[in-house]
Protein backbone atom coordinates (compact mmCIF):
# COMPACT_ATOMS: atom_id res chain seq x y z
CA UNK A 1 -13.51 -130.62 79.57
CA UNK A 2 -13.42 -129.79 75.94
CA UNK A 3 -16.70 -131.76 75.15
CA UNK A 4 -18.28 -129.68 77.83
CA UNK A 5 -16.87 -126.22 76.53
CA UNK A 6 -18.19 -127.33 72.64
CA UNK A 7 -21.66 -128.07 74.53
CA UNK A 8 -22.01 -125.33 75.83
CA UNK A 9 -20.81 -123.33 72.99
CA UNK A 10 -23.59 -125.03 71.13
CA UNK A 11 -26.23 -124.08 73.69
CA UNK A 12 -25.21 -120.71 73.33
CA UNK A 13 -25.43 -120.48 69.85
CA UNK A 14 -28.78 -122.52 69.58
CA UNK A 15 -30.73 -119.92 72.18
CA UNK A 16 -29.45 -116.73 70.09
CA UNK A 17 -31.25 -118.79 66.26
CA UNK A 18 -33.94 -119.17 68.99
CA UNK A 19 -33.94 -115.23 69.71
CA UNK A 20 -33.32 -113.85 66.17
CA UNK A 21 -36.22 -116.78 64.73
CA UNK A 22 -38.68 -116.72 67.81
CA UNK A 23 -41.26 -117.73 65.15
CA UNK A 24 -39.60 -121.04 64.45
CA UNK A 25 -39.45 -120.04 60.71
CA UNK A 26 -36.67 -121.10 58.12
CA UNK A 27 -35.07 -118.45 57.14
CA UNK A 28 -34.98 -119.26 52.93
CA UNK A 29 -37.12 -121.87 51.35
CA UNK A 30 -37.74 -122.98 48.06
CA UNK A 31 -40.93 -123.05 46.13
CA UNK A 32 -42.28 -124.44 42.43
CA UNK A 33 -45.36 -122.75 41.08
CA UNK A 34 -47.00 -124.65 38.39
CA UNK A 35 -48.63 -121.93 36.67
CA UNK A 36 -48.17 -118.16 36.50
CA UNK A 37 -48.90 -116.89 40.31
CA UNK A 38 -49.89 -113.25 41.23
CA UNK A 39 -47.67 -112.14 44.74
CA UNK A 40 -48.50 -109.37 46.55
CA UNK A 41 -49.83 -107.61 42.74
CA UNK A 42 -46.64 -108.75 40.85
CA UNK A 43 -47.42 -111.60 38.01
CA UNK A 44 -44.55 -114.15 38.57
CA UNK A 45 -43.95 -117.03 35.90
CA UNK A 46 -44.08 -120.50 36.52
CA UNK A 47 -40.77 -121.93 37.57
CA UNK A 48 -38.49 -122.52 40.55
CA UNK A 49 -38.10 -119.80 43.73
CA UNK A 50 -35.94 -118.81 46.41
CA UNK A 51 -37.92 -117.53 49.22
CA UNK A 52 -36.28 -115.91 51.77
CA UNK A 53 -37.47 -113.68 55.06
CA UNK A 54 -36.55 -109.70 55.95
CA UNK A 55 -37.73 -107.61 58.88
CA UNK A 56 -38.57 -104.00 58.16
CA UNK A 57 -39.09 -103.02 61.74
CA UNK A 58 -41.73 -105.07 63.10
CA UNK A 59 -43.03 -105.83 59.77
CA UNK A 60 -42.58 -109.26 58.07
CA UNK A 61 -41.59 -109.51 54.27
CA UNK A 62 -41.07 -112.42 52.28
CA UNK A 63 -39.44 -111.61 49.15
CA UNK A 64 -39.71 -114.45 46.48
CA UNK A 65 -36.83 -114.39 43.89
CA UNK A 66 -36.78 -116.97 40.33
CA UNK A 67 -33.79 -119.47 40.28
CA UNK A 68 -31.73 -118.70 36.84
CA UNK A 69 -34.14 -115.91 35.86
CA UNK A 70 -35.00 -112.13 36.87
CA UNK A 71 -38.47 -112.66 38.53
CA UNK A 72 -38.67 -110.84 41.78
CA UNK A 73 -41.56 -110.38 44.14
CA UNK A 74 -41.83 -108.53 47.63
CA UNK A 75 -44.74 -109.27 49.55
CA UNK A 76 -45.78 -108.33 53.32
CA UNK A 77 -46.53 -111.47 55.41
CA UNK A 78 -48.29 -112.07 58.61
CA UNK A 79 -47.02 -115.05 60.95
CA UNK A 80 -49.74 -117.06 62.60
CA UNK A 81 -48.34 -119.41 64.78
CA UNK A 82 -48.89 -123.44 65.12
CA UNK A 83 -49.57 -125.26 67.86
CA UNK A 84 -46.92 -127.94 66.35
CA UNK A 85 -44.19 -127.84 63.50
CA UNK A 86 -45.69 -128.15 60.27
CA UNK A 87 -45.45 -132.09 58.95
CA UNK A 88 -46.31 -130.94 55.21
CA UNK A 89 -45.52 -127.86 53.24
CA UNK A 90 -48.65 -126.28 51.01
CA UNK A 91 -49.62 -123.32 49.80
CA UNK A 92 -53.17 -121.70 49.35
CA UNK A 93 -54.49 -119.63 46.36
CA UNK A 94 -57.42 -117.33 45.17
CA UNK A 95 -58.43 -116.07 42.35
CA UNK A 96 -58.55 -112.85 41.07
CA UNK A 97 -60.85 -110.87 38.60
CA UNK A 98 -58.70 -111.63 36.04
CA UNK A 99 -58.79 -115.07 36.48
CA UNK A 100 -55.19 -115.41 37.52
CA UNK A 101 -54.39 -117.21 40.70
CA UNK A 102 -53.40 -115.44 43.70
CA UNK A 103 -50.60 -116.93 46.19
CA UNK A 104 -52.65 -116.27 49.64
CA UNK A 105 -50.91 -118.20 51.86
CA UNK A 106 -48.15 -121.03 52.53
CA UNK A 107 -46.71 -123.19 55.30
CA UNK A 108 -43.27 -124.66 55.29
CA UNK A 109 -42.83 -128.29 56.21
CA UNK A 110 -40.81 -127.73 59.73
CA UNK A 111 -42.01 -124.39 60.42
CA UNK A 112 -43.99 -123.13 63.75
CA UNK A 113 -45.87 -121.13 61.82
CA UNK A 114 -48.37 -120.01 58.97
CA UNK A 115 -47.46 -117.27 56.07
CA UNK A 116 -50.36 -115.52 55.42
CA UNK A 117 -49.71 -112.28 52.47
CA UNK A 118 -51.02 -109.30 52.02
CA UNK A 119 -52.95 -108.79 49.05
């Protein structure tokens, strides 16, 4: 009886991560640029980042924050979805007409879906 009631407990709370992440996104993941990046107009030095996810009614923000420095970056994100989880994590760049390069998009290894910023 008790291994049912923990089963079911863990049903329960497994269908309400499902409603509160119907995008099949992590929540926070971590990210190494190589060089200086530009995100969403803020310049952001190479190093080590915390990314994590807010909701500001229905829109998407990804807010990208430096481990062990003071970096910070808030950028708007749109969620394209994949037909599978993601089996590699990568991001995509441009560059700009200063000839800095331009964080345009990532996916997360594990995710259901795309993160595509506003510029």
């Amino acid at each position: 009886m008790f291994v049912v009631l923990i089963g079911l407990v863990l049903v329960l709370l497994g269908s309400m991560a499902a409603k509160d992440n119907p995008m099949g996104i992590a929540t926070k993941q971590t990210l190494n640029f190589t060089q200086p990046t530009v995100v969403a107009g803020t310049l952001l030095p190479a190093g080590d980042y915390n990314v994590t996810h807010e909701m500001q009614g229905q829109t998407h923000i990804m807010i990208f924050k430096q481990k062990g420095g003071t970096a910070e970056a808030k950028a708007k994100c749109t969620l394209t979805p994949l037909a599978s989880k993601a089996t590699v994590s990568e991001q995509r760049f441009t560059e700009n007409a200063k000839n800095q390069r331009v964080l345009v998009q990532m996916t997360f290894y594990g995710d259901k879906a795309i993160h595509v910023l506003e510029p």
